[in-house]
C-alpha atoms as a PDB file:
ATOM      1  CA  UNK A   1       0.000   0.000   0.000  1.00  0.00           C
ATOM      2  CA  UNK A   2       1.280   3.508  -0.777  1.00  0.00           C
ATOM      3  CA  UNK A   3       2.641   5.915   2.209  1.00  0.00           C
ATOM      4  CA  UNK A   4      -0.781   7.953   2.055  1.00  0.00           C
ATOM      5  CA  UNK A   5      -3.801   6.818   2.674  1.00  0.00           C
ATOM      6  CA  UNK A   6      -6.938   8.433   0.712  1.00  0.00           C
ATOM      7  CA  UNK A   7      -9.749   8.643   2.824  1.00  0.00           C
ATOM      8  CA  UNK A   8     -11.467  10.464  -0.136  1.00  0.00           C
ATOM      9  CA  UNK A   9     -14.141   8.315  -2.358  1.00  0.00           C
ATOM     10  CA  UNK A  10     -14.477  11.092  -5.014  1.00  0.00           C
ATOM     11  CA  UNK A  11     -11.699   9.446  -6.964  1.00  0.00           C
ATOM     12  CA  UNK A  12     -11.443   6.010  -5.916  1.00  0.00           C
ATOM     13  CA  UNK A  13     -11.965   2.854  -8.088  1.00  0.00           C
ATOM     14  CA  UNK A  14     -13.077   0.515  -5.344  1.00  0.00           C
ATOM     15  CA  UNK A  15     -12.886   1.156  -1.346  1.00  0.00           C
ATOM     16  CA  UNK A  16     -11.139  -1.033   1.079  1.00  0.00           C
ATOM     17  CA  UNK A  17     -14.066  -2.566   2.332  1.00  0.00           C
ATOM     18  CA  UNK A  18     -15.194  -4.031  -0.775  1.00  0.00           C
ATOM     19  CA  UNK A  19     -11.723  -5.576  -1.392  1.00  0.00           C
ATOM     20  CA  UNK A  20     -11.720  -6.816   1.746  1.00  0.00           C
ATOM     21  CA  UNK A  21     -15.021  -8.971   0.690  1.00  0.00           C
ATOM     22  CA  UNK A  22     -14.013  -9.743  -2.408  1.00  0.00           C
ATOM     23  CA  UNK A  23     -10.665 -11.196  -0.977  1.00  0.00           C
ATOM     24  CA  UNK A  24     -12.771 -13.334   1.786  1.00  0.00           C
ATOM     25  CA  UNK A  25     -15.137 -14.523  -1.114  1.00  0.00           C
ATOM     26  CA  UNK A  26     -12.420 -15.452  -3.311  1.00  0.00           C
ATOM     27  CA  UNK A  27     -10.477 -17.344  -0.267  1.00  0.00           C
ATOM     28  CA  UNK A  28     -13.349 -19.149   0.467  1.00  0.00           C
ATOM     29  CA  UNK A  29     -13.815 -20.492  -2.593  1.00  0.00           C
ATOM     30  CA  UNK A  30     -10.516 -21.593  -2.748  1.00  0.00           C
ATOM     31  CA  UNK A  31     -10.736 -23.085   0.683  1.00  0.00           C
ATOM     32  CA  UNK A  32     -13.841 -25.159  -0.766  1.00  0.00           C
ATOM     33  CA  UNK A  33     -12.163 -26.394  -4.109  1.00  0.00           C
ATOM     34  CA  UNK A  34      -9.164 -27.573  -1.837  1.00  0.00           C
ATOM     35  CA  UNK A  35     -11.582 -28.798   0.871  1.00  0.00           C
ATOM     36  CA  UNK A  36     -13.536 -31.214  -1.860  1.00  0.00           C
ATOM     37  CA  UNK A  37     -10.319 -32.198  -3.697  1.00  0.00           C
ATOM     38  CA  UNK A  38      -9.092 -33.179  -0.202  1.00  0.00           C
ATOM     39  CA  UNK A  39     -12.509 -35.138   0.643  1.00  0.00           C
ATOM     40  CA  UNK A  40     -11.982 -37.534  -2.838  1.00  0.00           C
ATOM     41  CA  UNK A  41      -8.450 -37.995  -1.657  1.00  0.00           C
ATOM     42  CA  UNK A  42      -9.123 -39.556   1.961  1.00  0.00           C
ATOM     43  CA  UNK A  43      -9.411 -36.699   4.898  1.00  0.00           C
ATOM     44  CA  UNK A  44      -9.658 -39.374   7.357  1.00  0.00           C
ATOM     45  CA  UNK A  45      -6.733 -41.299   9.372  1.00  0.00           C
ATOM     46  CA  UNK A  46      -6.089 -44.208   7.847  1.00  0.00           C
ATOM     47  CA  UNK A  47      -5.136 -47.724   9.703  1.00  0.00           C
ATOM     48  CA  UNK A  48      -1.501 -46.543   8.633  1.00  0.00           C
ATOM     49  CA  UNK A  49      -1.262 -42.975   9.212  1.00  0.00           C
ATOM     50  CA  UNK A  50      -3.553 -40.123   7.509  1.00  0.00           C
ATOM     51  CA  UNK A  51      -4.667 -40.033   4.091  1.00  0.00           C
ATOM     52  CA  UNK A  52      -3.246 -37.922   0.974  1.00  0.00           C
ATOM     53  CA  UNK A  53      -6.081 -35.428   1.646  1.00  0.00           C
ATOM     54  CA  UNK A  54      -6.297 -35.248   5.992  1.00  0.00           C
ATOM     55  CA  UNK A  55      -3.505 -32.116   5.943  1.00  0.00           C
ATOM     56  CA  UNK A  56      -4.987 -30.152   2.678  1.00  0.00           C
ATOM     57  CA  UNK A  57      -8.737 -30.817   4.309  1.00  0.00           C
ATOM     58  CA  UNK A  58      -7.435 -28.707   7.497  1.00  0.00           C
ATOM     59  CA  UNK A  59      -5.421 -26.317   6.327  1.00  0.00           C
ATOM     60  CA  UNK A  60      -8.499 -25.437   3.960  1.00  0.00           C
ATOM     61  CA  UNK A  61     -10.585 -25.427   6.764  1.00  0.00           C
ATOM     62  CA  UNK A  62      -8.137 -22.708   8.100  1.00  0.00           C
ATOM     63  CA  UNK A  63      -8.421 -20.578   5.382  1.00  0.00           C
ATOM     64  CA  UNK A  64     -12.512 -20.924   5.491  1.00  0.00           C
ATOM     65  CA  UNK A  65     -12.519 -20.109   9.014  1.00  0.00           C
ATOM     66  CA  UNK A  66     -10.144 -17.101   8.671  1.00  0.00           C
ATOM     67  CA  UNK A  67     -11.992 -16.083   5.558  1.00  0.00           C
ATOM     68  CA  UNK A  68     -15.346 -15.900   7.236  1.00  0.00           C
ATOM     69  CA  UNK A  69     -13.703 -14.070  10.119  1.00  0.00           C
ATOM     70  CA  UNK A  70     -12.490 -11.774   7.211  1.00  0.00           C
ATOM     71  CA  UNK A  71     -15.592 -11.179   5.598  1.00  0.00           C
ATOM     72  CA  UNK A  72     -17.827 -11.027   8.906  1.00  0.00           C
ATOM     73  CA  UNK A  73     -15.447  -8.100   9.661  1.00  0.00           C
ATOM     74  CA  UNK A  74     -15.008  -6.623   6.702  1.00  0.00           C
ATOM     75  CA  UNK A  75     -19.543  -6.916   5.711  1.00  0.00           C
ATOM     76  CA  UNK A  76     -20.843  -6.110   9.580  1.00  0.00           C
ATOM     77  CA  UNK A  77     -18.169  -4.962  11.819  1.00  0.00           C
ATOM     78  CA  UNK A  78     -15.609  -2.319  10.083  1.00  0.00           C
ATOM     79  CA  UNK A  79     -18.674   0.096   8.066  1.00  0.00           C
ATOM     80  CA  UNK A  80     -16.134   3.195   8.091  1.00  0.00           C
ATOM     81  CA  UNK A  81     -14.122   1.256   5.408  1.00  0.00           C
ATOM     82  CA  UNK A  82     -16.629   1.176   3.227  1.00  0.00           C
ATOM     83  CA  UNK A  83     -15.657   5.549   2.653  1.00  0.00           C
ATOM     84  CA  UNK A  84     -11.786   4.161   2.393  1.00  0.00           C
ATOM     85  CA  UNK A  85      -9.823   4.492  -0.910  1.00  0.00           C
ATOM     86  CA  UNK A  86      -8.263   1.199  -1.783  1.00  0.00           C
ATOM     87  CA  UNK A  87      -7.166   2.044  -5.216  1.00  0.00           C
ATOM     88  CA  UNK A  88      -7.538   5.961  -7.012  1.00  0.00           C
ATOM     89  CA  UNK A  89      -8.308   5.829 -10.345  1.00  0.00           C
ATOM     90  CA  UNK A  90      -4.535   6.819 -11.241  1.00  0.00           C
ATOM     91  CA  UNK A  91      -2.996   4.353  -9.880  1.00  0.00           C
ATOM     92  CA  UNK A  92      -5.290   1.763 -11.067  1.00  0.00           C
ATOM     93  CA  UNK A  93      -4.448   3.349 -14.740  1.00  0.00           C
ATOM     94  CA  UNK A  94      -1.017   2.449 -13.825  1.00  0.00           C
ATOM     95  CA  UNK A  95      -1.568  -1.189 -13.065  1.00  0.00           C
ATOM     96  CA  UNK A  96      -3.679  -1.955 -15.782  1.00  0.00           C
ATOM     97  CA  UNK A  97      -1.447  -0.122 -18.004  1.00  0.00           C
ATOM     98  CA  UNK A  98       1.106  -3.550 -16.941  1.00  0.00           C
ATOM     99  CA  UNK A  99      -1.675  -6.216 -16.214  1.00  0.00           C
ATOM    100  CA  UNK A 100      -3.686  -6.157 -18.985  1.00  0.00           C
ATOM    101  CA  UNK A 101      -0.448  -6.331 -21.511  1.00  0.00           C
ATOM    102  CA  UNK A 102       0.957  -9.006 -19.675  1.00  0.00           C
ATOM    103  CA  UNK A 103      -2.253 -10.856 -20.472  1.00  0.00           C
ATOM    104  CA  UNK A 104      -1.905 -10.386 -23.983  1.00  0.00           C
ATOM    105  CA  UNK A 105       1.327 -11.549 -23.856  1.00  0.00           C
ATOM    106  CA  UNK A 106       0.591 -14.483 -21.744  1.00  0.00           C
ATOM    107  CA  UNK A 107      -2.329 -15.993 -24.534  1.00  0.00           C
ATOM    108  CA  UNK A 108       0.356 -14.615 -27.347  1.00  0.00           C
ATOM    109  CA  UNK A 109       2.485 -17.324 -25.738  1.00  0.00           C
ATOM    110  CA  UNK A 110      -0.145 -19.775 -26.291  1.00  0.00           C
ATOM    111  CA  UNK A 111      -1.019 -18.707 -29.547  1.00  0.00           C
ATOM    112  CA  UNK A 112       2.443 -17.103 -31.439  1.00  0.00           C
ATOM    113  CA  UNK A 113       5.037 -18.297 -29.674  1.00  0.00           C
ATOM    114  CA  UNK A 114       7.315 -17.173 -26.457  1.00  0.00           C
ATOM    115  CA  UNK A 115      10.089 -15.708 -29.013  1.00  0.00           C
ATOM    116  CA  UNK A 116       7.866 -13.960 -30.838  1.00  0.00           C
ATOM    117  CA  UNK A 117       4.913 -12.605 -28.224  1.00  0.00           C
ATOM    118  CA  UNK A 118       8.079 -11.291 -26.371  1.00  0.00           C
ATOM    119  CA  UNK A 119       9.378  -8.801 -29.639  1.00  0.00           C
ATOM    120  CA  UNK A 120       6.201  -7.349 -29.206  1.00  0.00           C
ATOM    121  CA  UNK A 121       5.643  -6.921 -25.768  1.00  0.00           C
ATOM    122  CA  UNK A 122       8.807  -5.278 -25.119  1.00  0.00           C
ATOM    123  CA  UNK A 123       8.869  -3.142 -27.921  1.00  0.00           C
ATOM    124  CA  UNK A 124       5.757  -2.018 -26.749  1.00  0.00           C
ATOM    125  CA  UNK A 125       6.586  -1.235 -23.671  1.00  0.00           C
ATOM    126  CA  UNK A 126       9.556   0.424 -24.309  1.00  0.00           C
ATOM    127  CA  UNK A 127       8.097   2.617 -26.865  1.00  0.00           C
ATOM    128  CA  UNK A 128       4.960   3.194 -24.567  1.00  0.00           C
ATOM    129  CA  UNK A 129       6.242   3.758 -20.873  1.00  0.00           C
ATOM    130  CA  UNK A 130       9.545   3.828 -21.768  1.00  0.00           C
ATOM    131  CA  UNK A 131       9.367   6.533 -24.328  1.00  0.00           C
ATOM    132  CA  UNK A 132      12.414   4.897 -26.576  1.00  0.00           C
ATOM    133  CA  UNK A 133      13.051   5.432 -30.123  1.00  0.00           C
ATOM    134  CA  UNK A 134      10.856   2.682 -32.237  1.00  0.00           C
ATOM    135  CA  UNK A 135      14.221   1.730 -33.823  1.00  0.00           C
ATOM    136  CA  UNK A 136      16.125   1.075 -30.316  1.00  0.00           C
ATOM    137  CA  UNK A 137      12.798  -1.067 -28.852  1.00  0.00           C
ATOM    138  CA  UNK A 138      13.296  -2.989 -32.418  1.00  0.00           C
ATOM    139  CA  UNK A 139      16.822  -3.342 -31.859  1.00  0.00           C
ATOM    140  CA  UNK A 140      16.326  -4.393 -28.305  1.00  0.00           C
ATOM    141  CA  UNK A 141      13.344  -6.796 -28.608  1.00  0.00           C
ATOM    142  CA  UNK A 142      14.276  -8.532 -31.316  1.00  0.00           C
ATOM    143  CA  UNK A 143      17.940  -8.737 -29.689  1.00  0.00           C
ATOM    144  CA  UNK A 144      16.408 -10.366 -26.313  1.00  0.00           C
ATOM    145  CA  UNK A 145      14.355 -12.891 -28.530  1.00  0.00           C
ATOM    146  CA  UNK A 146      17.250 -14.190 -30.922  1.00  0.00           C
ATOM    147  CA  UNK A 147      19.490 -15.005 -27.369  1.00  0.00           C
ATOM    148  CA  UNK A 148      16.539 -16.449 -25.372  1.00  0.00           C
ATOM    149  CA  UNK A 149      16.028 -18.501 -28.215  1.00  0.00           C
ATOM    150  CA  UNK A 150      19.797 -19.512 -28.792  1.00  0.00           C
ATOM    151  CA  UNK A 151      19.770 -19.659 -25.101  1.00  0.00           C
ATOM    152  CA  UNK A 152      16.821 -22.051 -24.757  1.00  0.00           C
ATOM    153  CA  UNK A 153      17.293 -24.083 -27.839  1.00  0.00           C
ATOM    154  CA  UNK A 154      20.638 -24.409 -28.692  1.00  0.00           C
ATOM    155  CA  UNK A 155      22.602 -23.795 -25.541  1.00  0.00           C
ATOM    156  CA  UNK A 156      19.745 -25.538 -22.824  1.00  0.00           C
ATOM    157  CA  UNK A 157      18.388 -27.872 -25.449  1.00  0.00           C
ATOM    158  CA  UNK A 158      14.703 -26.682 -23.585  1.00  0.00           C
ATOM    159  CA  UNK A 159      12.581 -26.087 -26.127  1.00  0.00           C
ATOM    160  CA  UNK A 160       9.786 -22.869 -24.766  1.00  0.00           C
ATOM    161  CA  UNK A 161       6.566 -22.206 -26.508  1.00  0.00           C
ATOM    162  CA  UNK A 162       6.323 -21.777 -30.094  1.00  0.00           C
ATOM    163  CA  UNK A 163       3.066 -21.541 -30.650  1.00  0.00           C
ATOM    164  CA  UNK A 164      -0.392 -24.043 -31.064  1.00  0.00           C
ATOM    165  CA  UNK A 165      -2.023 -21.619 -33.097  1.00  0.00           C
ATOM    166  CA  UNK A 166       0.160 -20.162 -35.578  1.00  0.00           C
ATOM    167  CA  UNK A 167       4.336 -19.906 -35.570  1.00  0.00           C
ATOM    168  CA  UNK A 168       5.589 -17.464 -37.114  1.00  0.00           C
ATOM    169  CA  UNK A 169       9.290 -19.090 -36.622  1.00  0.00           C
ATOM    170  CA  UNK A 170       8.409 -21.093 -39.455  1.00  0.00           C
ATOM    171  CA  UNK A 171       8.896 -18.747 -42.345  1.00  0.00           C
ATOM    172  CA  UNK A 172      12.477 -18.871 -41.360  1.00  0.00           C
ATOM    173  CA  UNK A 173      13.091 -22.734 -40.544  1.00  0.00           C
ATOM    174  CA  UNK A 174      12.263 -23.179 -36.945  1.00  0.00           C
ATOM    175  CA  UNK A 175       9.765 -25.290 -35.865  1.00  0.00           C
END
């Protein structure tokens, strides 16, 4: 969290209050998913010790527990959070001006290739935040990519992603 706290709601995305819920909600469910994948394991002890799922089942009964402590709090008990600034609007333009790139560039993985998703997203991001030339984030991108891939490939023998939907690599010979 910053060194300031805004206590004004005038420019905030989403107040403390709400995250707090949303965090409990989300924990929860995780606690459950954990908590039934434990169950079809074995929670029990067994005649030779416990089961695969008897240390998963409590430590996701933990994190139910503490979550509905959380959310108790956080719905009924602490109401003045509710006028608390979690996030202003310009730092939230901040973080989604990395998140939601890095989510392109996680599905171009998938899609394109590591080598090539990662040209783009760094020359991007140099010419966008970084405020480089185009032809130095050209230089620089495509640099990174040829010695990750001579690094991976050749050096490692490791092959990364190249892409399930389309790969571009081969137009020049690598498959």
């Amino acid at each position: 969290m910053s060194e300031h706290t805004n206590n004004s709601n005038e420019d905030s995305v989403i107040s403390v209050r709400a995250m707090d819920m949303i965090t409990a909600i989300l924990f929860l469910v995780v606690g459950l998913v954990v908590m039934v994948g434990s169950l079809k394991l074995g929670a029990s002890w067994g005649s030779d010790g416990p089961e695969a799922g008897y240390f998963p089942f409590y430590i996701s009964l933990i994190i139910m527990l503490s979550s509905t402590v959380t959310l108790y709090q956080a719905a009924i008990v602490d109401k003045k959070k509710k006028t608390e600034s979690f996030v202003d609007r310009e730092s939230f333009k901040q973080v989604m001006a990395v998140l939601l790139p890095a989510i392109v560039f996680v599905l171009g993985v998938q899609l394109i290739g590591i080598y090539v998703s990662s040209v783009f997203y760094i020359a991007i991001f140099m010419i966008w935040l970084g405020k480089y030339p185009i032809w130095k984030a050209i230089a620089v991108s495509v640099g990174v990519s040829v010695a990750l891939y001579l690094m991976f490939e050749f050096w490692f023998q490791v092959p990364l992603p190249h892409g399930s939907w389309f790969n571009p690599l081969e137009f020049v010979g690598v498959n």
